[in-house]
Structure formats: structure tokens, C-alpha cells
Protein backbone atom coordinates (compact mmCIF):
# COMPACT_ATOMS: atom_id res chain seq x y z
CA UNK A 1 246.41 86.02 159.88
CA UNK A 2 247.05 81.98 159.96
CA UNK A 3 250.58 80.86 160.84
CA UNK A 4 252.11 79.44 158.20
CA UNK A 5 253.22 75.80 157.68
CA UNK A 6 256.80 76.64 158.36
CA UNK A 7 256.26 78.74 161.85
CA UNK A 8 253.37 75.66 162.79
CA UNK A 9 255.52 72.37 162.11
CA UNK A 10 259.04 73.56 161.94
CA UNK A 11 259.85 75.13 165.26
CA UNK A 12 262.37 73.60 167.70
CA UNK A 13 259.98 72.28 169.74
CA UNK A 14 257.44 70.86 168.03
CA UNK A 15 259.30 69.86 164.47
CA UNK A 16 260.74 66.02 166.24
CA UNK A 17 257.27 65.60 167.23
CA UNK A 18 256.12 65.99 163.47
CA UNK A 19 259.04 63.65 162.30
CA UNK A 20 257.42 61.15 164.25
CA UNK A 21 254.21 61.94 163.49
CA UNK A 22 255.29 61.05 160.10
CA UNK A 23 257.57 58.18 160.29
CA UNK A 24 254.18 56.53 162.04
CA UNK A 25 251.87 57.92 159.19
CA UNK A 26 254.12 56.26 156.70
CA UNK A 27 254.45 52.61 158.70
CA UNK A 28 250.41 52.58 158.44
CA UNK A 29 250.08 53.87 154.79
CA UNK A 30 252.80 51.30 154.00
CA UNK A 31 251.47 48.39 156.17
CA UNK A 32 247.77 49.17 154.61
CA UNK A 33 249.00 48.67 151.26
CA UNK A 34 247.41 46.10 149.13
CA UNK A 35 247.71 43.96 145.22
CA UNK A 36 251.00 44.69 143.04
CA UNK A 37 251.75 48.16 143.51
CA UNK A 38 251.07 47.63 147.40
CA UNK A 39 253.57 44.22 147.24
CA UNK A 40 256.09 46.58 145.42
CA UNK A 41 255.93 49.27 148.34
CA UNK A 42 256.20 47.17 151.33
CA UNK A 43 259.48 45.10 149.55
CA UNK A 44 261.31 48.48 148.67
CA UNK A 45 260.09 49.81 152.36
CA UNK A 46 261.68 46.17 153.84
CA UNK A 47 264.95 46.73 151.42
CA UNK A 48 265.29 49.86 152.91
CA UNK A 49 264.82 49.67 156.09
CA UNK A 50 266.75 46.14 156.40
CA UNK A 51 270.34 48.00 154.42
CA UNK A 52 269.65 51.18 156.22
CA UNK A 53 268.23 50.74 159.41
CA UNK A 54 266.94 54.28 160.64
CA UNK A 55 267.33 55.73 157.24
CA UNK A 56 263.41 56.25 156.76
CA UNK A 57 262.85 58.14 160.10
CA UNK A 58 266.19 60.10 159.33
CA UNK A 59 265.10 60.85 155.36
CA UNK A 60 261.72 62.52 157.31
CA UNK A 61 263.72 64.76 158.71
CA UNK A 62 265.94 66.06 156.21
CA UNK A 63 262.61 65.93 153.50
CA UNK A 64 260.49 67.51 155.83
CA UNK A 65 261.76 71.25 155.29
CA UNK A 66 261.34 71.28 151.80
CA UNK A 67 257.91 69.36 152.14
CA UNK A 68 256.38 71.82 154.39
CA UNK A 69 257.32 74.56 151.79
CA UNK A 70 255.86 72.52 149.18
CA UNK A 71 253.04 72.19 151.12
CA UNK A 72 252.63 75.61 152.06
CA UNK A 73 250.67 77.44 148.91
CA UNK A 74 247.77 74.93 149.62
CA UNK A 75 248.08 75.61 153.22
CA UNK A 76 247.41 79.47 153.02
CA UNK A 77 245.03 79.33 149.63
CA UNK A 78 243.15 76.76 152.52
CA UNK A 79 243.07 79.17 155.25
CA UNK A 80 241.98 81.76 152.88
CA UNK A 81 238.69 79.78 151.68
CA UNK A 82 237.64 79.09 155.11
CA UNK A 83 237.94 75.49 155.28
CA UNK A 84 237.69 73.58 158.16
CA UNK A 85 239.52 70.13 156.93
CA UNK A 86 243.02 70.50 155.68
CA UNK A 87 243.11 66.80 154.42
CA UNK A 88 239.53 67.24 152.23
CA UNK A 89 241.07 70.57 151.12
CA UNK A 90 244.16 68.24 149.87
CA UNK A 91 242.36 65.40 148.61
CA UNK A 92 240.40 67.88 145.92
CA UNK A 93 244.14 69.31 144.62
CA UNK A 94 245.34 65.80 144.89
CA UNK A 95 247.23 65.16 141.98
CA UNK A 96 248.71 69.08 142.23
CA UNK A 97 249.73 68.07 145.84
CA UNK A 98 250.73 64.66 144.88
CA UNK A 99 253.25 65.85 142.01
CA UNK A 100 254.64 69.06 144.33
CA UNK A 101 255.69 66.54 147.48
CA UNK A 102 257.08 64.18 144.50
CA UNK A 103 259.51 66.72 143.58
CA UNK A 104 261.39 66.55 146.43
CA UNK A 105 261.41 62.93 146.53
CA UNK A 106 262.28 62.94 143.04
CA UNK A 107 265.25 65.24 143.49
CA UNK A 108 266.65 63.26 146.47
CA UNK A 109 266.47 60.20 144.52
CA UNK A 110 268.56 62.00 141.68
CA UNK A 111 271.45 62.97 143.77
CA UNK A 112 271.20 59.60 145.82
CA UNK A 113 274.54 57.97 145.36
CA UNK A 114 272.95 54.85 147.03
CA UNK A 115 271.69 52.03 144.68
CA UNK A 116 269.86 50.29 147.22
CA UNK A 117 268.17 53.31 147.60
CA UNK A 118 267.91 54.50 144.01
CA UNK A 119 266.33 51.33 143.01
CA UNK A 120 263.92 50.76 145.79
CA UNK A 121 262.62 54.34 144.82
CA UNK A 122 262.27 53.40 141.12
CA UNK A 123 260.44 50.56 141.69
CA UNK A 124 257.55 51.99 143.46
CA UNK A 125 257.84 55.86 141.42
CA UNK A 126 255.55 55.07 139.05
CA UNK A 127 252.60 54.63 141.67
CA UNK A 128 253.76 57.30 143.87
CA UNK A 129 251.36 59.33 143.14
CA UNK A 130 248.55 57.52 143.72
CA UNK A 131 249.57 55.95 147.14
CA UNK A 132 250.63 59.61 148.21
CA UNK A 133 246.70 61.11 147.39
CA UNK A 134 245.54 58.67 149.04
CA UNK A 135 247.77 59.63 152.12
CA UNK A 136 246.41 63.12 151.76
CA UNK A 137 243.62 62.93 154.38
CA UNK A 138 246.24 61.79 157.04
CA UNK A 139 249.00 64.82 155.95
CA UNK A 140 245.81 67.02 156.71
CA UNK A 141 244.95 65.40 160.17
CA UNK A 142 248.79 65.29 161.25
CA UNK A 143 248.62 69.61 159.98
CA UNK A 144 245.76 69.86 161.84
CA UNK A 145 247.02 68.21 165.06
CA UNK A 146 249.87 70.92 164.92
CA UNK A 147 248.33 73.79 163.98
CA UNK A 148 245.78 73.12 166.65
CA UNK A 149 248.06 72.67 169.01
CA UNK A 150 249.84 76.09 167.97
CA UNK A 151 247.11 78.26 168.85
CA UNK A 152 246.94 77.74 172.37
């Protein structure tokens, strides 16, 4: 049987290796970003990162949990098909994926008592989901990089 998500990316050893792996994914999905929605992104990316310095790369972590267990029903339904591309396997249950990893976002936002923060998050909401399916080949590679690297 396939390891799940949680026993892959979350153990003591390899889960600050994943944050990272993220907090880079997220500088190139952000620095790739083009037209409106992509101005939006990169100014409430700048606001946060210039009022909370570290507060990205420390969000990953705390997120990342509850991500992982979002992400985890379309990692086993994946192993159990067979495939051989966890990001192509995403991409096809994109806007499912999308809306699950939004969640948490979402409910972080809600209990924010940061206004900064609050308000960066509202301006770019409304294209999150979007701008995250088209992340969803990267999520895959960064899985697959672990998981790989968790059967030897």
C-alpha cells in the first residue's frame, strides 16, 4: 500500500525540506504572474512580505498540515488509478483541488486579526483559484520529489 501524504511530507525530517520546497514554488508562481490579476498578486505578495518579513515562509508551515490532509483524498484515489503524474492527476480535479486548498486559506484569513493581512488576501481571493490550478502541476512535482525520495 502507498504511504500516505501525511507519513511522505510530514515527518521530522523531511517536512522543513517541503516548507521550502514551497516557499520557492510560491516565489516562482508569484514572480511568473502576469496582466491585472497577476499585478494584484505580486502587490499583496510585496505588502506582505514588506509588514511581515518571514511571515510567508512561516504561514507554509503552519498551512501545510492541514494542506497535506486536504490534499490527501486525491493523493490515495491517485495511487489507486495507477497514475504515474501526481500534478496531471491534479490538474484534471483542478477546480475540486483548487476550492479544498482554498479552504484553509480561507479559514486563516477569517480568524486573521491582521488587516494588512486580511486585505492583501481579499484582494487577490477572487482569482485564487485560478492562479492555484495553474500551480497544480508544480504541487504534483514537489509530491513527487518526496514521495520518491520516501521509498528508498
Amino acid at each position: 500500500m502507498a504511504a500516505t501524504l501525511r507519513e511522505i511530507l510530514l515527518t521530522p525530517g523531511t517536512q522543513p525540506k517541503v516548507i521550502g520546497d514551497c516557499f520557492t514554488m510560491i516565489d516562482q508562481e508569484v514572480s511568473e504572474k502576469s496582466g491585472v490579476s497577476g499585478v494584484a498578486i505580486k502587490l499583496a505578495y510585496k505588502t506582505v512580505n514588506t509588514f511581515m518579513p518571514g511571515h510567508v515562509r512561516h504561514m507554509v508551515g503552519v498551512l501545510l498540515p492541514e494542506m497535506v490532509g486536504k490534499l490527501e483524498p486525491f493523493w490515495a484515489d491517485f495511487n489507486t488509478a495507477g497514475g504515474s503524474e501526481f500534478g496531471d492527476y491534479l490538474c484534471k480535479h483542478g477546480e475540486q483541488v483548487s476550492q479544498a486548498l482554498l479552504s484553509v486559506t480561507d479559514d486563516y484569513a477569517e480568524a486573521s486579526g491582521r488587516p494588512t493581512i486580511v486585505k492583501a488576501y481579499g484582494s487577490v481571493r477572487g482569482s485564487a483559484g485560478r492562479h492555484i490550478e495553474a500551480a497544480l502541476p508544480r504541487v504534483g512535482d514537489l509530491v513527487m520529489k518526496h514521495a520518491s525520495c520516501s521509498d528508498g
